[in-house]
C-alpha atoms as a PDB file:
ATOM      1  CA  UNK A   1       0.000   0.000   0.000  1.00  0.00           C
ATOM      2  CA  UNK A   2       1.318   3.101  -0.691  1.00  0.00           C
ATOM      3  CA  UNK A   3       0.587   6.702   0.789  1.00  0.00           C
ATOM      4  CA  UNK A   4       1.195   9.763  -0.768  1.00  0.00           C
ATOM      5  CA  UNK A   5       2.225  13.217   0.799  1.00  0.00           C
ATOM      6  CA  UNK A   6       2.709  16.325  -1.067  1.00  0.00           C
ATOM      7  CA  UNK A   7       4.739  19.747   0.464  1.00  0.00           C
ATOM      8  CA  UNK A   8       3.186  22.047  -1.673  1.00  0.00           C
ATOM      9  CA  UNK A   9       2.204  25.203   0.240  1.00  0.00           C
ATOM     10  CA  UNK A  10       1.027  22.625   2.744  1.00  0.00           C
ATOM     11  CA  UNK A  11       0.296  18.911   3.406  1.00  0.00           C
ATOM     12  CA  UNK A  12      -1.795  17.447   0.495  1.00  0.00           C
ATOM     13  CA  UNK A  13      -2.176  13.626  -0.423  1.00  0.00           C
ATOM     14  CA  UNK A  14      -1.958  12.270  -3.296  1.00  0.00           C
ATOM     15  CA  UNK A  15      -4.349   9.502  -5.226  1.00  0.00           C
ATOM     16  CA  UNK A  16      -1.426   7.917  -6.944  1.00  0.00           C
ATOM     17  CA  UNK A  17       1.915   8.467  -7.869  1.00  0.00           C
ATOM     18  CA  UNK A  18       1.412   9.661 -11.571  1.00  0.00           C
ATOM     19  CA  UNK A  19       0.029  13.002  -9.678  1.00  0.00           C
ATOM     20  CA  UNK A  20       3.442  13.461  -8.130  1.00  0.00           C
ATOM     21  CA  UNK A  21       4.946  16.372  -9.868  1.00  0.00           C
ATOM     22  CA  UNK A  22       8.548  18.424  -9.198  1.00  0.00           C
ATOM     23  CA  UNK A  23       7.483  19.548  -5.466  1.00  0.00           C
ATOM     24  CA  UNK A  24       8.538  17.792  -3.013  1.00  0.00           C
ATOM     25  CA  UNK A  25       7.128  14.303  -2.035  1.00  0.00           C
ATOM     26  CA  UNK A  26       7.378  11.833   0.745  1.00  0.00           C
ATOM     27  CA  UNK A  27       5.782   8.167  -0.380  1.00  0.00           C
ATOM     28  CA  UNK A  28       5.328   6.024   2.241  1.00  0.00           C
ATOM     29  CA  UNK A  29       5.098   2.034   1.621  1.00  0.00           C
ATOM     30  CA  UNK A  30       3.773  -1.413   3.657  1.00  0.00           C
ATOM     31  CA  UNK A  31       3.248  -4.338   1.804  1.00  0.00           C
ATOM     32  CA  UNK A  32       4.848  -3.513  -1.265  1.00  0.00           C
ATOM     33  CA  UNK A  33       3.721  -5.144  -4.280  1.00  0.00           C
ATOM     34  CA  UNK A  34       4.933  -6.321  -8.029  1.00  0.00           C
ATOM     35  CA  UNK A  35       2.596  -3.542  -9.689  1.00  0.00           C
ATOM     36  CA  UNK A  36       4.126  -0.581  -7.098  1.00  0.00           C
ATOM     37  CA  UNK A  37       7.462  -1.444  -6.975  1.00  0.00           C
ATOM     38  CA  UNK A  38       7.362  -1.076 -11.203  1.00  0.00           C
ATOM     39  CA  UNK A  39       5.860   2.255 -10.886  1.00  0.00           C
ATOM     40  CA  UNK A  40       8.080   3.643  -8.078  1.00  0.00           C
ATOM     41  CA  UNK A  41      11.297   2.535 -10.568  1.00  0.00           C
ATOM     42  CA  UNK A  42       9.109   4.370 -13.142  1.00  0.00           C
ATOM     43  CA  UNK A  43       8.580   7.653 -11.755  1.00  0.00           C
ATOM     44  CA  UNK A  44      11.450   8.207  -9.523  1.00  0.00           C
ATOM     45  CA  UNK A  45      14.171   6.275 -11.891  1.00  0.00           C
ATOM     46  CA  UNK A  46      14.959   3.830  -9.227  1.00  0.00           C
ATOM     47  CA  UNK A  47      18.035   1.388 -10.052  1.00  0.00           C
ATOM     48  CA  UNK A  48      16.253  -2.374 -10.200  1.00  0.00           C
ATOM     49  CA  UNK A  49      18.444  -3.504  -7.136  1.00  0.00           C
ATOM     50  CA  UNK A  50      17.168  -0.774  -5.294  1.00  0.00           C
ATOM     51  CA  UNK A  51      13.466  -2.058  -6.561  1.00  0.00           C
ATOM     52  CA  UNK A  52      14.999  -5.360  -5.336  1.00  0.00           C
ATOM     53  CA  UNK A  53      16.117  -4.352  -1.987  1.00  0.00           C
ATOM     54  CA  UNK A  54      12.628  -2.567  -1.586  1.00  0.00           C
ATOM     55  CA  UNK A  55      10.755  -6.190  -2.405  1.00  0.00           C
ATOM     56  CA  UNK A  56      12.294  -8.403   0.042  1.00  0.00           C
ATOM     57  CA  UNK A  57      12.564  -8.955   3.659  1.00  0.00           C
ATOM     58  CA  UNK A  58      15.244  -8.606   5.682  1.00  0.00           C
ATOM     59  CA  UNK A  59      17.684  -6.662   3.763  1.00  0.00           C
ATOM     60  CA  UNK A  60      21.266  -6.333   5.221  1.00  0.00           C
ATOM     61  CA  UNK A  61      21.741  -3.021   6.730  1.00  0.00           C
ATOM     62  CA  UNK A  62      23.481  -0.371   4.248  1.00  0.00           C
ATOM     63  CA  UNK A  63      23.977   2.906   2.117  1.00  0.00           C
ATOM     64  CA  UNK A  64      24.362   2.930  -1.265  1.00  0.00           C
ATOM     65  CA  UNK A  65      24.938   6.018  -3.345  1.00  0.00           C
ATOM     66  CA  UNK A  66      23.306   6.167  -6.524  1.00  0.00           C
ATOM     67  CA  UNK A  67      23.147   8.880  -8.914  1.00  0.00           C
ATOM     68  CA  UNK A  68      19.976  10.440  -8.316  1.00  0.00           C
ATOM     69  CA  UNK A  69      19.397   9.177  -4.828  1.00  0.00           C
ATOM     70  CA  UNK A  70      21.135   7.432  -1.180  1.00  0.00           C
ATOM     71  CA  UNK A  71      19.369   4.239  -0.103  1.00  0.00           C
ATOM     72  CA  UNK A  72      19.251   3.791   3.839  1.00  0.00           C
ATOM     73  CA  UNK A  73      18.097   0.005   4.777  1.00  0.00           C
ATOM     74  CA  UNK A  74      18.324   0.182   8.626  1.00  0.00           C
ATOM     75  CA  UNK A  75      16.629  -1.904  11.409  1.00  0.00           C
ATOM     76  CA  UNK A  76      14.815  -0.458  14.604  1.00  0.00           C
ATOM     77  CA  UNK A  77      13.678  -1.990  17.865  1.00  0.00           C
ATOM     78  CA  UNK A  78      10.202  -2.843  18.973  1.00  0.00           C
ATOM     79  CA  UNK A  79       9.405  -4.061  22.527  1.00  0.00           C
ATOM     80  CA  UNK A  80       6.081  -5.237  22.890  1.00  0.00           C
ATOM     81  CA  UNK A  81       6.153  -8.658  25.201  1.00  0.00           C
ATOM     82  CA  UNK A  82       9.533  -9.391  23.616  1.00  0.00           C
ATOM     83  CA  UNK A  83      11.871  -7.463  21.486  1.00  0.00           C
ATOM     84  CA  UNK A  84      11.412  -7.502  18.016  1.00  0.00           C
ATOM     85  CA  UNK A  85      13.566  -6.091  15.045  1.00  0.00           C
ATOM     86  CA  UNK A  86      11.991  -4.096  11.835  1.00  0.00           C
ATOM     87  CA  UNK A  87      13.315  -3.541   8.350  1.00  0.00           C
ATOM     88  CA  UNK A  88      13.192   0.137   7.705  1.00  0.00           C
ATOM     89  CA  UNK A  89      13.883   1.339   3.853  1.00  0.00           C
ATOM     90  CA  UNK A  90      14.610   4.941   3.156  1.00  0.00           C
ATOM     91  CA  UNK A  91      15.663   6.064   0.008  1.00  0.00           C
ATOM     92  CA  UNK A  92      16.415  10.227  -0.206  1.00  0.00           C
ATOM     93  CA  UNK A  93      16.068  12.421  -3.331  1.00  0.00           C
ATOM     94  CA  UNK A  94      16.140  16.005  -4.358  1.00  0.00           C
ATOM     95  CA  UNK A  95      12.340  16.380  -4.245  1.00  0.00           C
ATOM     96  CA  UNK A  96      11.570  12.767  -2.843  1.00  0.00           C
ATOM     97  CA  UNK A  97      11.754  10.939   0.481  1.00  0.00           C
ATOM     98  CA  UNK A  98      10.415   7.198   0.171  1.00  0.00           C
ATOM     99  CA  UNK A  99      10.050   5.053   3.220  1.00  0.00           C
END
């Protein structure tokens, strides 16, 4: 599922991501599918291992540079009755944050 947040003289969401336009953009995903993943590497020019690393689970932590963008994979702490570890994905752009 993917949500869509426009900057643009405010906080505005966006239906999909063909209405994402040169303001700045932060698109946030769970569950990522086949059909997303293509149209994220689409409209942000996304490298396919970065599509890749996006897709699966439990991703080694790293940064990797990339022309256009960084990618961030990073893991955080949850405590509910135990502790818990989750895969968090950012990849930073000019005009785009992705999570």
């Amino acid at each position: 599922m993917l949500r869509i947040v426009t900057l643009n003289g405010g906080i505005t969401e966006l239906k999909s991501l063909s209405d994402v336009t040169e303001t700045p953009v932060w698109v946030d995903i769970t569950d990522i599918t086949k059909d997303e993943a293509s149209e994220l590497q689409h409209t942000f020019n996304l490298h396919p291992l970065t599509i890749e690393d996006l897709s699966m689970v439990r991703t080694r932590i790293k940064v990797e540079q990339f022309p256009q963008y960084l990618l961030c994979v990073f893991y955080t702490v949850q405590r509910n009755k135990s502790l818990k570890t989750i895969e968090t994905d950012f990849i930073v752009g000019k005009n785009f944050l992705i999570t």
